[in-house]
PDB file of N, CA and C in Angstrom:
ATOM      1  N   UNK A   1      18.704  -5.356   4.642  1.00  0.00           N
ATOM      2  CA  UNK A   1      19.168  -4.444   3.633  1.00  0.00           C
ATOM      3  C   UNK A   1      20.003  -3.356   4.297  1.00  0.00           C
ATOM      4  N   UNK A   2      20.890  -3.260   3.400  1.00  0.00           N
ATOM      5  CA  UNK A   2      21.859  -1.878   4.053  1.00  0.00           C
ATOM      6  C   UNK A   2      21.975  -1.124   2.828  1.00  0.00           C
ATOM      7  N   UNK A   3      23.020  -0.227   2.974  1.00  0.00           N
ATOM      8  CA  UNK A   3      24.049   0.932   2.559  1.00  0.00           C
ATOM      9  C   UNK A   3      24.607   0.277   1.355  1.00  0.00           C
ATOM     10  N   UNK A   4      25.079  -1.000   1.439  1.00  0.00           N
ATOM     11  CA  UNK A   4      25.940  -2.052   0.280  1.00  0.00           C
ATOM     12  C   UNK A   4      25.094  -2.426  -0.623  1.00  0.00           C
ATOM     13  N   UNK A   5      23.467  -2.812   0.012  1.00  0.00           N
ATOM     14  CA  UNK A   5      22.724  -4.097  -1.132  1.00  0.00           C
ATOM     15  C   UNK A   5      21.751  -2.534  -1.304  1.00  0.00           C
ATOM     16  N   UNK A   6      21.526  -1.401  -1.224  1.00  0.00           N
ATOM     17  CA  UNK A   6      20.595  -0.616  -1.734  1.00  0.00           C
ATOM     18  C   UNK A   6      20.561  -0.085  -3.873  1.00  0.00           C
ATOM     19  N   UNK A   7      22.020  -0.329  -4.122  1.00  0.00           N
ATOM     20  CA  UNK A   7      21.590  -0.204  -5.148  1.00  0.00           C
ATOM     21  C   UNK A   7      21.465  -1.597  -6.099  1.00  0.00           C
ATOM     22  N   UNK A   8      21.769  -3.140  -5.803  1.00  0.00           N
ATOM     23  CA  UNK A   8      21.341  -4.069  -6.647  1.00  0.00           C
ATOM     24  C   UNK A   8      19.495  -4.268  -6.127  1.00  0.00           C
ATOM     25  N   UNK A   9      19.287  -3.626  -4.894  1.00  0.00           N
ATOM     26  CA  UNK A   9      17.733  -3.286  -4.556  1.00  0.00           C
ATOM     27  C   UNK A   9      17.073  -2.606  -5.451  1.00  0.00           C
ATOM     28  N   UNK A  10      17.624  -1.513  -5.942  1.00  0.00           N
ATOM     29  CA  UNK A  10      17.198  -1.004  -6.762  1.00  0.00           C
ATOM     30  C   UNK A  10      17.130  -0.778  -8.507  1.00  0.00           C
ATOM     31  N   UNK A  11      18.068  -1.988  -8.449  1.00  0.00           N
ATOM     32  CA  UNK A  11      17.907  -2.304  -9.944  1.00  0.00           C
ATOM     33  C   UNK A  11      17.174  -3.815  -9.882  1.00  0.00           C
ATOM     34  N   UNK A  12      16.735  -4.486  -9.152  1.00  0.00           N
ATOM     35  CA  UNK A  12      15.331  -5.682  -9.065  1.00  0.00           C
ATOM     36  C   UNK A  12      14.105  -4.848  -9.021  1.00  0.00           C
ATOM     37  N   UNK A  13      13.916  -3.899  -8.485  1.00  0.00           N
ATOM     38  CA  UNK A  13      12.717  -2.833  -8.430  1.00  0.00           C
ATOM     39  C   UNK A  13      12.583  -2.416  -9.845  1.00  0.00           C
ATOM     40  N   UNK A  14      13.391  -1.689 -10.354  1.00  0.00           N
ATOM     41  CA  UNK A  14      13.368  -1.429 -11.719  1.00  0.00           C
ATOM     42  C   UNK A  14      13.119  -2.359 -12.638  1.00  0.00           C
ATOM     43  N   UNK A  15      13.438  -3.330 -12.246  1.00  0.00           N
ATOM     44  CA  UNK A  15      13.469  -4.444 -13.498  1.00  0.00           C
ATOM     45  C   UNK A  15      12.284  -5.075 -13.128  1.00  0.00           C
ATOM     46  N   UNK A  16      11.504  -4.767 -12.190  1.00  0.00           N
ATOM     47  CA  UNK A  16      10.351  -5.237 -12.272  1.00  0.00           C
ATOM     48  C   UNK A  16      10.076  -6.569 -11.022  1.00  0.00           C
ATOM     49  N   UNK A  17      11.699  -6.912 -10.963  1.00  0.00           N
ATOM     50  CA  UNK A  17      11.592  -8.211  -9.939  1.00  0.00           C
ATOM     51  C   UNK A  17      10.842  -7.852  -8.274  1.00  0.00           C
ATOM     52  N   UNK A  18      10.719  -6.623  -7.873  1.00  0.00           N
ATOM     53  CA  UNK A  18      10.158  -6.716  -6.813  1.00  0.00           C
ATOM     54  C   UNK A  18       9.308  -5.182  -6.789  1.00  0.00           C
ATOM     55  N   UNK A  19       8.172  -5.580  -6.088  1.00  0.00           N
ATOM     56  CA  UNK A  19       6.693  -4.466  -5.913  1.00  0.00           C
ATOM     57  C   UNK A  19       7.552  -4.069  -4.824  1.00  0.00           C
ATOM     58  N   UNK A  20       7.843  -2.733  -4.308  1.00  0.00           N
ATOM     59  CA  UNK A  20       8.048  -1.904  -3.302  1.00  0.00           C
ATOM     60  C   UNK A  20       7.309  -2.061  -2.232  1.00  0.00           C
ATOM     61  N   UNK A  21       5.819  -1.998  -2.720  1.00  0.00           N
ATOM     62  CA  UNK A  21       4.695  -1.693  -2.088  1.00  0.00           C
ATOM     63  C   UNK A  21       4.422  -2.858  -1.083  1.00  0.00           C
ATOM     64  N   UNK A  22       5.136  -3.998  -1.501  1.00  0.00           N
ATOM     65  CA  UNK A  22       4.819  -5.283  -0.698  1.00  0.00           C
ATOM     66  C   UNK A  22       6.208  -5.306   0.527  1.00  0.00           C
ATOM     67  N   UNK A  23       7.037  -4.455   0.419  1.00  0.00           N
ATOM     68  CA  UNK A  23       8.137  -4.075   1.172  1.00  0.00           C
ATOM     69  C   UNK A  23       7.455  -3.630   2.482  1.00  0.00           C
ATOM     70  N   UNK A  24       6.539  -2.445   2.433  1.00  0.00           N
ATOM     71  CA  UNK A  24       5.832  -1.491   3.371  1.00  0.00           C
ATOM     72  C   UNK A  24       5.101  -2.899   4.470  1.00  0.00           C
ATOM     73  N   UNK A  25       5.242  -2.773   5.384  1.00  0.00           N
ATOM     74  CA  UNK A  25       4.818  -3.922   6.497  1.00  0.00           C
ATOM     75  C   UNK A  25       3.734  -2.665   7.196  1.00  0.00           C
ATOM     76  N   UNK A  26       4.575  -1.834   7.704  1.00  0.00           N
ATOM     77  CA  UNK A  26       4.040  -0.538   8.768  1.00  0.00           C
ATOM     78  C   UNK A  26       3.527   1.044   7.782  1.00  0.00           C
ATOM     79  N   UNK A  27       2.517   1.495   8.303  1.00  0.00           N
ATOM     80  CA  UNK A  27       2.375   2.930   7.711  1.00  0.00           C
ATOM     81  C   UNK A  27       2.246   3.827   9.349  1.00  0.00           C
ATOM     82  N   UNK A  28       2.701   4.873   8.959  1.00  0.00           N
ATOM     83  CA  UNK A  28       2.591   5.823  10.157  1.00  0.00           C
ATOM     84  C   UNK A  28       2.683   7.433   9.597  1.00  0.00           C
ATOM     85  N   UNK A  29       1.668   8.070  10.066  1.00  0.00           N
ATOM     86  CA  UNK A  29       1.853   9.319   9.854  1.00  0.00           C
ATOM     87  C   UNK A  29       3.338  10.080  10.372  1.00  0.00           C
ATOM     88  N   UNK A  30       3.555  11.407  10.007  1.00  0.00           N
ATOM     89  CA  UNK A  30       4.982  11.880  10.620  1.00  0.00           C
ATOM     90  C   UNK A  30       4.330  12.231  12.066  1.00  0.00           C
ATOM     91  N   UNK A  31       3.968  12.756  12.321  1.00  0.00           N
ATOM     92  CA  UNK A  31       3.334  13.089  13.694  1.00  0.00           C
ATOM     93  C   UNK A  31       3.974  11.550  14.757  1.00  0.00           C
ATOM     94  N   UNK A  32       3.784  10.547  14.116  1.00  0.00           N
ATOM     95  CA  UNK A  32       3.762   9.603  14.999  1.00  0.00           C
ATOM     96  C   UNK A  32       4.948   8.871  14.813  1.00  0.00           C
ATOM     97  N   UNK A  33       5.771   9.990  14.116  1.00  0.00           N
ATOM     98  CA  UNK A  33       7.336   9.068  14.049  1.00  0.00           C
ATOM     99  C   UNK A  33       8.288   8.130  15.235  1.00  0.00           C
ATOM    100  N   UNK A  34       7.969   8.650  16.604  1.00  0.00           N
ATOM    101  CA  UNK A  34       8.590   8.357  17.678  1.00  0.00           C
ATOM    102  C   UNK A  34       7.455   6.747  17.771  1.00  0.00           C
ATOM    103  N   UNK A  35       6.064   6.459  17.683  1.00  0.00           N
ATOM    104  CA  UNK A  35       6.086   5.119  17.844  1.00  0.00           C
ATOM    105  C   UNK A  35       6.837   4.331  16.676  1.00  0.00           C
ATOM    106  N   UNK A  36       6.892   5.027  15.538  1.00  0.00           N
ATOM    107  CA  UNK A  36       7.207   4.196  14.500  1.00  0.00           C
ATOM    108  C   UNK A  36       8.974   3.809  14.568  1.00  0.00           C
ATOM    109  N   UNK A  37       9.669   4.522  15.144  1.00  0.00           N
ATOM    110  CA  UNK A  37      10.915   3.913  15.396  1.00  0.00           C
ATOM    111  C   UNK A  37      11.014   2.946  16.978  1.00  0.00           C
ATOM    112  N   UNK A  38       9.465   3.047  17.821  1.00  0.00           N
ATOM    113  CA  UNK A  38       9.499   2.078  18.455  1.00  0.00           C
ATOM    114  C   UNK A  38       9.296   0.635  17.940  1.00  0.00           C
ATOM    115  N   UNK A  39       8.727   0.952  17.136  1.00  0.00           N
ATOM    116  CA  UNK A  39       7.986  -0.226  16.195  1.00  0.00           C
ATOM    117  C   UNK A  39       9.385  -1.044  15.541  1.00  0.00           C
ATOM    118  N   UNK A  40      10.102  -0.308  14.778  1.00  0.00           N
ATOM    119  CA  UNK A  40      11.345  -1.035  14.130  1.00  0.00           C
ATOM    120  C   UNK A  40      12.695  -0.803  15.367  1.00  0.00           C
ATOM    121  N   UNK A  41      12.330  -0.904  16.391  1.00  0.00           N
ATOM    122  CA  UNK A  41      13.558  -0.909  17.442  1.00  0.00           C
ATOM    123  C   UNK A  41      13.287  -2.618  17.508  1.00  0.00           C
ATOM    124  N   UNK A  42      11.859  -2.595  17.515  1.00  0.00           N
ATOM    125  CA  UNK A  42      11.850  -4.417  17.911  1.00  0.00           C
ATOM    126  C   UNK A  42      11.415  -5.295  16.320  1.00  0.00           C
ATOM    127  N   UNK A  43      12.025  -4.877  15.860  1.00  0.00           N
ATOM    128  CA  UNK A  43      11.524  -5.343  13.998  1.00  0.00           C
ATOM    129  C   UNK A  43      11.063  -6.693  13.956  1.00  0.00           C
ATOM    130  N   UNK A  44      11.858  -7.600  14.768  1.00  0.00           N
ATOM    131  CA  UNK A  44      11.425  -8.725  14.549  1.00  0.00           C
ATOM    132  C   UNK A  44      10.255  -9.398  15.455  1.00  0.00           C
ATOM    133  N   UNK A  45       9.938  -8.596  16.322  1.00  0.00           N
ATOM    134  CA  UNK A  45       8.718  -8.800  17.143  1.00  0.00           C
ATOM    135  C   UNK A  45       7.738  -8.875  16.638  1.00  0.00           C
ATOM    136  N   UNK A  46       7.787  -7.323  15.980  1.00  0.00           N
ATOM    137  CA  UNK A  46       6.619  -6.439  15.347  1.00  0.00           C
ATOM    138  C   UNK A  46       6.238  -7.111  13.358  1.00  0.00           C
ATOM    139  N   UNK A  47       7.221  -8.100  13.540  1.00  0.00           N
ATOM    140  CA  UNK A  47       7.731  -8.329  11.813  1.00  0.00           C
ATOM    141  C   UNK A  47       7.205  -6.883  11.258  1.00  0.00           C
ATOM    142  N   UNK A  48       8.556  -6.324  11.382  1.00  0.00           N
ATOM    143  CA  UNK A  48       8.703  -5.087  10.554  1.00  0.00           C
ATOM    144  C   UNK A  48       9.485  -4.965   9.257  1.00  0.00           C
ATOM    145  N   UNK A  49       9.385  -5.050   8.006  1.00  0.00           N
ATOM    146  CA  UNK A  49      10.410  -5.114   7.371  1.00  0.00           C
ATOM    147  C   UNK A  49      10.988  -3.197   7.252  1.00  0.00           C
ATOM    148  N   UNK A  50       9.762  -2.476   6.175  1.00  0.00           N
ATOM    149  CA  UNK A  50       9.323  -1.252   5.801  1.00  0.00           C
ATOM    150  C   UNK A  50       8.654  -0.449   6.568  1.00  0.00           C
ATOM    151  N   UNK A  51       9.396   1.005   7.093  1.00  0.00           N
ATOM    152  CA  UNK A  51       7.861   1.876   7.482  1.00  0.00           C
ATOM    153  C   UNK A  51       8.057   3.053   6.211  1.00  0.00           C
ATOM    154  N   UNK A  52       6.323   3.415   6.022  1.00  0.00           N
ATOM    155  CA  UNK A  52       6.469   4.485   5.881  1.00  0.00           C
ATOM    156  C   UNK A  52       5.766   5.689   6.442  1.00  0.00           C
ATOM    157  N   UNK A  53       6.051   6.682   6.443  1.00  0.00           N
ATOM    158  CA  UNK A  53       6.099   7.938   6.795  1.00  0.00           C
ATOM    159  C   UNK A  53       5.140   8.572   6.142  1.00  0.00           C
ATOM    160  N   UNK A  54       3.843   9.371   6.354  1.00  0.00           N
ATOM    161  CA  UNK A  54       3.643  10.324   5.404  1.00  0.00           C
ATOM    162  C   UNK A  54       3.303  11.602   6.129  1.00  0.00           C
ATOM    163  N   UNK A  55       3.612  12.823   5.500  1.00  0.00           N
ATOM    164  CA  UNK A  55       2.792  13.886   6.311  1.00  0.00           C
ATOM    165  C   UNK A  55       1.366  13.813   6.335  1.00  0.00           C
ATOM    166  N   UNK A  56       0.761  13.330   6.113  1.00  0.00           N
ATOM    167  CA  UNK A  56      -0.694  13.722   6.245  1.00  0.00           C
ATOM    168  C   UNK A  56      -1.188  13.809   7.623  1.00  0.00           C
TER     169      UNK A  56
END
């Protein structure tokens, strides 16, 4: 996914064709942002599709 396919991404989301939530592969707190862009440096190692981020 890029910059080009983000908004027909987001009209299959809307329309119901795809759960977001099944996107998310990785969770990582913000604190631990620096492993988490280690993590998607090797995406296909790690099968990374999604991270997310939260402050907590």
């Amino acid at each position: 996914m890029n910059t080009n396919t983000t908004p027909v991404l987001m009209r299959i989301v809307e329309a119901g064709g795809v759960e977001p939530a099944g996107l998310v592969t990785h969770r990582f707190k913000l604190d631990d942002i620096e492993k988490a862009y280690d993590v998607f440096s090797q995406a296909a190692k790690e099968q990374a599709i999604k991270m997310l981020l939260t402050a907590e």
